[in-house]
Protein backbone atom coordinates (compact mmCIF):
# COMPACT_ATOMS: atom_id res chain seq x y z
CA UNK A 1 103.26 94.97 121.41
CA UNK A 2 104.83 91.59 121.37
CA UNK A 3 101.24 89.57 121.27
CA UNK A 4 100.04 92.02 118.55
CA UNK A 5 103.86 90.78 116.45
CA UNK A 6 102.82 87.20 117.44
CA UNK A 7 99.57 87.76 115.66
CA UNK A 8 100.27 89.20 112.49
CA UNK A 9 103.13 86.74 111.76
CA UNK A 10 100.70 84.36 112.63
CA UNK A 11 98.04 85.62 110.47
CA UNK A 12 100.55 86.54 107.72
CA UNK A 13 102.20 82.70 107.43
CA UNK A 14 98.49 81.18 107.58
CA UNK A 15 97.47 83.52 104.75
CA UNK A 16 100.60 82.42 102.65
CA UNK A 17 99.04 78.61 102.75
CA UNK A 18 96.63 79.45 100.28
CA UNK A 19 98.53 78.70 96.92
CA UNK A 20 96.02 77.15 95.00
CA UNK A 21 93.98 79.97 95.39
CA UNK A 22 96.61 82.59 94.66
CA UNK A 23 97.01 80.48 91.67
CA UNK A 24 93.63 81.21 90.12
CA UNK A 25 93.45 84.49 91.29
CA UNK A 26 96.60 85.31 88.87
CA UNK A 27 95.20 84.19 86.22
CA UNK A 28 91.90 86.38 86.99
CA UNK A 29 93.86 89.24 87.47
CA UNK A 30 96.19 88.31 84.26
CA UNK A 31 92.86 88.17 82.10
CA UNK A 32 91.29 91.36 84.14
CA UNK A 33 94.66 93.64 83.58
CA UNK A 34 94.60 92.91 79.49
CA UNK A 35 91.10 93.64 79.21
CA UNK A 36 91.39 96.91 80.91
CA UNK A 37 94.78 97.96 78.44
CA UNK A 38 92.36 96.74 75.22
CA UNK A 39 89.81 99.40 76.44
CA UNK A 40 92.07 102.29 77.33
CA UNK A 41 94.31 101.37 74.37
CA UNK A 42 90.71 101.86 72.36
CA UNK A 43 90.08 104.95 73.90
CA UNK A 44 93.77 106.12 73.39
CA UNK A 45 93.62 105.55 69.58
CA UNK A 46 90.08 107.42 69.09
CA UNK A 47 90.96 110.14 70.93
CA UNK A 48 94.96 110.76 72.16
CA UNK A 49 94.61 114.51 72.63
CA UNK A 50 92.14 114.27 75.77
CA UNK A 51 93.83 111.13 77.43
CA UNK A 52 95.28 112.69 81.00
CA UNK A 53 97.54 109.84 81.25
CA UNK A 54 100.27 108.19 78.44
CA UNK A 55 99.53 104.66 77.76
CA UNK A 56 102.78 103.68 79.37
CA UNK A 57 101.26 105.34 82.55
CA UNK A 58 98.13 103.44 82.34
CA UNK A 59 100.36 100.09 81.45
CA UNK A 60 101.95 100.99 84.70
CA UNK A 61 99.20 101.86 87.24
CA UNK A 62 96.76 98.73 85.77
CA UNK A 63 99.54 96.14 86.12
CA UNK A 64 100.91 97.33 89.86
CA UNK A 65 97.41 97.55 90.66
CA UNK A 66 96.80 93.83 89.75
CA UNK A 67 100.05 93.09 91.50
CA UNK A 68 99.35 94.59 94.78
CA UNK A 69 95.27 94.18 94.30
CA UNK A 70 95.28 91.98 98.08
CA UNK A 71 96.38 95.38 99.97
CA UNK A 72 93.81 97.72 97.92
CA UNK A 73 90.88 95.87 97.31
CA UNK A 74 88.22 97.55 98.88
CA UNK A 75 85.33 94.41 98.62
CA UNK A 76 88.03 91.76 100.37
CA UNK A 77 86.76 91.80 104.17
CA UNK A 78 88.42 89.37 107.08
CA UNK A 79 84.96 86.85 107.33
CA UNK A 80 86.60 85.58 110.27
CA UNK A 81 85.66 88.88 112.16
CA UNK A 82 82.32 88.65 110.71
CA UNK A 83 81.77 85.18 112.07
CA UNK A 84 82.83 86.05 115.49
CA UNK A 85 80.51 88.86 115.63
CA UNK A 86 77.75 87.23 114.20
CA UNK A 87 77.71 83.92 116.24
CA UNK A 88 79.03 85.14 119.68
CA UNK A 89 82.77 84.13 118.90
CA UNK A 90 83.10 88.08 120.26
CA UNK A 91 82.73 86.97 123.65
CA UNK A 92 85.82 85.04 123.75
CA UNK A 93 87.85 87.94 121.93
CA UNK A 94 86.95 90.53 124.52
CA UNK A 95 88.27 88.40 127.75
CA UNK A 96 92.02 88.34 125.98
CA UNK A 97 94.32 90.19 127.41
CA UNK A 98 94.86 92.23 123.51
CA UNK A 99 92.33 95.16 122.18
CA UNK A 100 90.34 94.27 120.11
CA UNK A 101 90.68 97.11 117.35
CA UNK A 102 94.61 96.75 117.10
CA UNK A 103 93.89 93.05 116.91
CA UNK A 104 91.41 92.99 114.30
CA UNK A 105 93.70 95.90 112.76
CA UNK A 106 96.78 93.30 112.75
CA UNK A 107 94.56 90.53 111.40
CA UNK A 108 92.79 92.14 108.30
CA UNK A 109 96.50 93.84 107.38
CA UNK A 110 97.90 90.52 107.94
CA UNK A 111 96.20 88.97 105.15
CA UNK A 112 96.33 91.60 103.05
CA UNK A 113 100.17 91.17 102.97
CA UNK A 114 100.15 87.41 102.84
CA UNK A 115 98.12 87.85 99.87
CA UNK A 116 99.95 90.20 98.05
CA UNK A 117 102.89 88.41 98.77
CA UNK A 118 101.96 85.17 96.71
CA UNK A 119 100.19 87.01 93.61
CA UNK A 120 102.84 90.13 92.68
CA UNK A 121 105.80 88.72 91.79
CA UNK A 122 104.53 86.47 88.91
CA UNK A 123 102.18 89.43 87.64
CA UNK A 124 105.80 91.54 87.89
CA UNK A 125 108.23 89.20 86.26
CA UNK A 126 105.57 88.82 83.46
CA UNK A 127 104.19 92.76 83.08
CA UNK A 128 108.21 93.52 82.57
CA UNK A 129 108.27 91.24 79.58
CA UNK A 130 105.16 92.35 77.77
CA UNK A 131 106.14 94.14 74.80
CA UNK A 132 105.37 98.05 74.22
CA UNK A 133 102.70 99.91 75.26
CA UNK A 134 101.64 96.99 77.53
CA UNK A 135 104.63 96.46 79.53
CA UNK A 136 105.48 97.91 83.07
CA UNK A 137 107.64 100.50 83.50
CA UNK A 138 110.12 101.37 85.90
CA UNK A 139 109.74 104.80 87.45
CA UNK A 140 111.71 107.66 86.41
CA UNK A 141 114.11 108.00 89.72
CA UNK A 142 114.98 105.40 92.51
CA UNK A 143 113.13 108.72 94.55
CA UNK A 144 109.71 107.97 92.91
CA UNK A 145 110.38 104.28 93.56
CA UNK A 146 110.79 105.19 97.34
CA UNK A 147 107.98 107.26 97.72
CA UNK A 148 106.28 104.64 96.00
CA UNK A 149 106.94 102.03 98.74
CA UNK A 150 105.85 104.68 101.68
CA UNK A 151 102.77 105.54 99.85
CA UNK A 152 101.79 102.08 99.45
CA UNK A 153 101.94 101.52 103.34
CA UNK A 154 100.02 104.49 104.28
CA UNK A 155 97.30 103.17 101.42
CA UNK A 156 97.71 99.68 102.90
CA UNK A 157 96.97 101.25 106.48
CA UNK A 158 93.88 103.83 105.02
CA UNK A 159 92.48 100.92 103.28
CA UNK A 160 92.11 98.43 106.59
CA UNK A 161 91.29 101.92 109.01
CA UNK A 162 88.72 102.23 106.21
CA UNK A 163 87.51 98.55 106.40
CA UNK A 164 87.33 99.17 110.75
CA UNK A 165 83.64 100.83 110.85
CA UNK A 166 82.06 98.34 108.30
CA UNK A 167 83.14 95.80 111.14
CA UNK A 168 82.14 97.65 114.16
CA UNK A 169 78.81 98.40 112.42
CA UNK A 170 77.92 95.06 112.49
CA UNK A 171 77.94 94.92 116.45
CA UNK A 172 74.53 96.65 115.65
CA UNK A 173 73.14 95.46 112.45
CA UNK A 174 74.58 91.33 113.10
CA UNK A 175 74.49 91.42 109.53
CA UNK A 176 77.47 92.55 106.98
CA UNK A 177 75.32 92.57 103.80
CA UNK A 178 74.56 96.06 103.42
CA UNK A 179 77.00 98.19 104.97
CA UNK A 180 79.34 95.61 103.14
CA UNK A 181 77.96 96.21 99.86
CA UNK A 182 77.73 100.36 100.01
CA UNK A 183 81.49 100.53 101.26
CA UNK A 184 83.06 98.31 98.59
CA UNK A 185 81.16 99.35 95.98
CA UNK A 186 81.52 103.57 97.33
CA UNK A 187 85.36 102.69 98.09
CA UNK A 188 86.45 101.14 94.70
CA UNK A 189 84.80 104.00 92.46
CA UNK A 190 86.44 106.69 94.51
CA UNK A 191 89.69 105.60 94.86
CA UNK A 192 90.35 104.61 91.33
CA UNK A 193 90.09 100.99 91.25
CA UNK A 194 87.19 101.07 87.75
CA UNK A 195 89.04 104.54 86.77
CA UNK A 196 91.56 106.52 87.31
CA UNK A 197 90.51 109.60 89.00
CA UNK A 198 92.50 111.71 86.14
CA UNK A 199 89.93 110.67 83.94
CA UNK A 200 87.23 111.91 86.25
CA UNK A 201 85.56 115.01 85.25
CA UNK A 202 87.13 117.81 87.01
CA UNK A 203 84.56 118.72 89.15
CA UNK A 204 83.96 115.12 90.49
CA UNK A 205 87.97 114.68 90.28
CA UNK A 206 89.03 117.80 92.59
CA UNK A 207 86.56 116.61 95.30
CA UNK A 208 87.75 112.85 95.06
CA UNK A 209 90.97 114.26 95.44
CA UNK A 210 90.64 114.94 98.79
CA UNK A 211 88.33 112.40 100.22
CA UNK A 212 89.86 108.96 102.32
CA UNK A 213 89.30 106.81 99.09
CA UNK A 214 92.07 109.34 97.22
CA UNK A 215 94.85 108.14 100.22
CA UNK A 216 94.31 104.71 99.13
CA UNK A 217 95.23 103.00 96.03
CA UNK A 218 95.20 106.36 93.91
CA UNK A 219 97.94 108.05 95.34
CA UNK A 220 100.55 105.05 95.35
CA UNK A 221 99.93 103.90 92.16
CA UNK A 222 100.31 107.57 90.47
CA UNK A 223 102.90 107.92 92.56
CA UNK A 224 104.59 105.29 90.78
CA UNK A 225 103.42 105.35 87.00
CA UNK A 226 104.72 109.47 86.97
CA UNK A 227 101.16 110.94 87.59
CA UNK A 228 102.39 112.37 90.58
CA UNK A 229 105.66 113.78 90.87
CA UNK A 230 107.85 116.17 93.20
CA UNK A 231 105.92 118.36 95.47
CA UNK A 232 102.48 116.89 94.23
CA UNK A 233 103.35 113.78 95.45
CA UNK A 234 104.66 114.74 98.85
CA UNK A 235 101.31 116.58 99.19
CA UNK A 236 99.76 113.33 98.58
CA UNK A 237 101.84 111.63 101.33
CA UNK A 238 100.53 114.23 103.43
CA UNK A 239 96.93 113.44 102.95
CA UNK A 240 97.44 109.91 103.49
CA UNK A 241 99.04 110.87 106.67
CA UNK A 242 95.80 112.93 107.79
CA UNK A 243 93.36 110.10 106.76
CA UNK A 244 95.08 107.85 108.38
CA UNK A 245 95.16 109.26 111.24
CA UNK A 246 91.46 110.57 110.99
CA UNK A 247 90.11 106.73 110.42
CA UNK A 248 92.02 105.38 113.76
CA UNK A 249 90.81 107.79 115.58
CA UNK A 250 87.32 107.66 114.61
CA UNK A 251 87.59 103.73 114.75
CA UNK A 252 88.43 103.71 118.01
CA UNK A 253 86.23 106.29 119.48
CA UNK A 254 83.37 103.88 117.44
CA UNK A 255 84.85 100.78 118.81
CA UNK A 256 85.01 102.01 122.37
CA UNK A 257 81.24 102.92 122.14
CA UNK A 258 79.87 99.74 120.41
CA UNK A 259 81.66 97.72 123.11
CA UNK A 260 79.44 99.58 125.68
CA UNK A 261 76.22 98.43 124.82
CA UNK A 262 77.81 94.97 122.85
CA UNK A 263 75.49 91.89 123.45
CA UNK A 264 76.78 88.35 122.30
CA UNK A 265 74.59 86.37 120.57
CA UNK A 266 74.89 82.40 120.65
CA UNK A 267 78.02 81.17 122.18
């Protein structure tokens, strides 16, 4: 346990070295976040009676998922693990004393964090200013705020068990174009990184709701805005739980048989 400690902090203070690139990814996600209020603030106006959410909710989820985008972005993969797959790098991986899946586990979380850590608290400080219905609100009870926190971890922990089998999938395919591409692209829709899933239709939204992508980003962020309250949202803890739990498992069983029949190329 103590190597697997070693490496995260390791990971997490190299990640944290990358301020000039946190720099210009605020002011990407700045510019991003206000052109996603103009268009539901649009939407609002034309037609308030059918919006699921108030815009102080949507102020809310768009700008703490700007803030915390580094732990739920679903197209942000560790290249590093890509590399060592691709060009042999594998080889050396496998003859340290660690596993590999907790270590690549530790490392992709890792940077996730160190991320997150240099880009939310300037999007926070400055989405608490904005004036009404653009500015951040705090939730209702310092109970929300806790669940909050716990569903963000469990999210955090979905997203990288999620991220596991697009890595151990390129043991066989040496390439991370495709299976890349599909995740991201399947990942973002469904968890409710374009859209909320509120405003999904309601056939489409009641099976969301209980796919993997749902125990990501959407449950942490309605958790906090006020979508999900009380027992609702202690259901959705619950499913995070299960997915979680579901991905690491099925990660592991994949990694253990991909390392079977693993062959290292260059070196």
């Amino acid at each position: 346990m103590k190597g697997y400690i070693a490496l995260f902090r390791i990971r997490f203070m190299a990640g944290l070295q990358y301020r000039a690139a946190a720099l210009g990814g605020l002011t990407t996600q700045f510019a991003w976040g206000f052109m996603l209020l103009l268009q539901f603030s649009a939407f609002y106006r034309s037609s308030p009676a059918s919006f699921p959410m108030s815009p102080s909710q949507i102020a809310s989820y768009i700008w703490m998922q700007q803030a915390f985008l580094s732990l739920f972005m679903m197209w942000f993969f560790e290249n590093d693990i890509f590399t060592s797959i691709v060009s042999g790098g594998i080889a050396y991986e496998l003859a340290r004393p660690m596993d590999l899946y907790n270590r690549w586990f530790c490392q992709a979380a890792a940077s996730r964090l160190a991320k997150a850590s240099l880009r939310c608290l300037p999007i926070l400080a400055i989405a608490f200013c904005l004036p009404d219905p653009f500015r951040l609100s705090l939730p209702e009870s310092a109970g929300q705020f806790a669940l909050f926190w716990v569903s963000a971890a469990l999210g955090l922990g979905v997203v990288v068990a999620y991220a596991m089998p697009v890595y151990i999938t390129v043991i066989y395919t040496l390439s991370p174009l495709g299976i890349r591409l599909v995740a991201s692209a399947l990942a973002d829709f469904l968890a409710g990184a374009i859209i909320p899933l509120p405003f999904f239709p309601d056939g489409l939204r009641r099976i969301a709701e209980w796919l993997p992508f749902a125990a990501m980003q959407n449950m942490p962020l309605r958790i906090y805005c006020g979508d999900l309250t009380g027992a609702e949202a202690v259901r959705g803890l619950w499913l995070q739980l299960f997915w979680l739990a579901a991905l690491l498992l099925a990660g592991k069983l994949a990694m253990g048989r991909a390392l079977k029949r693993i062959v290292s190329q260059g070196g």
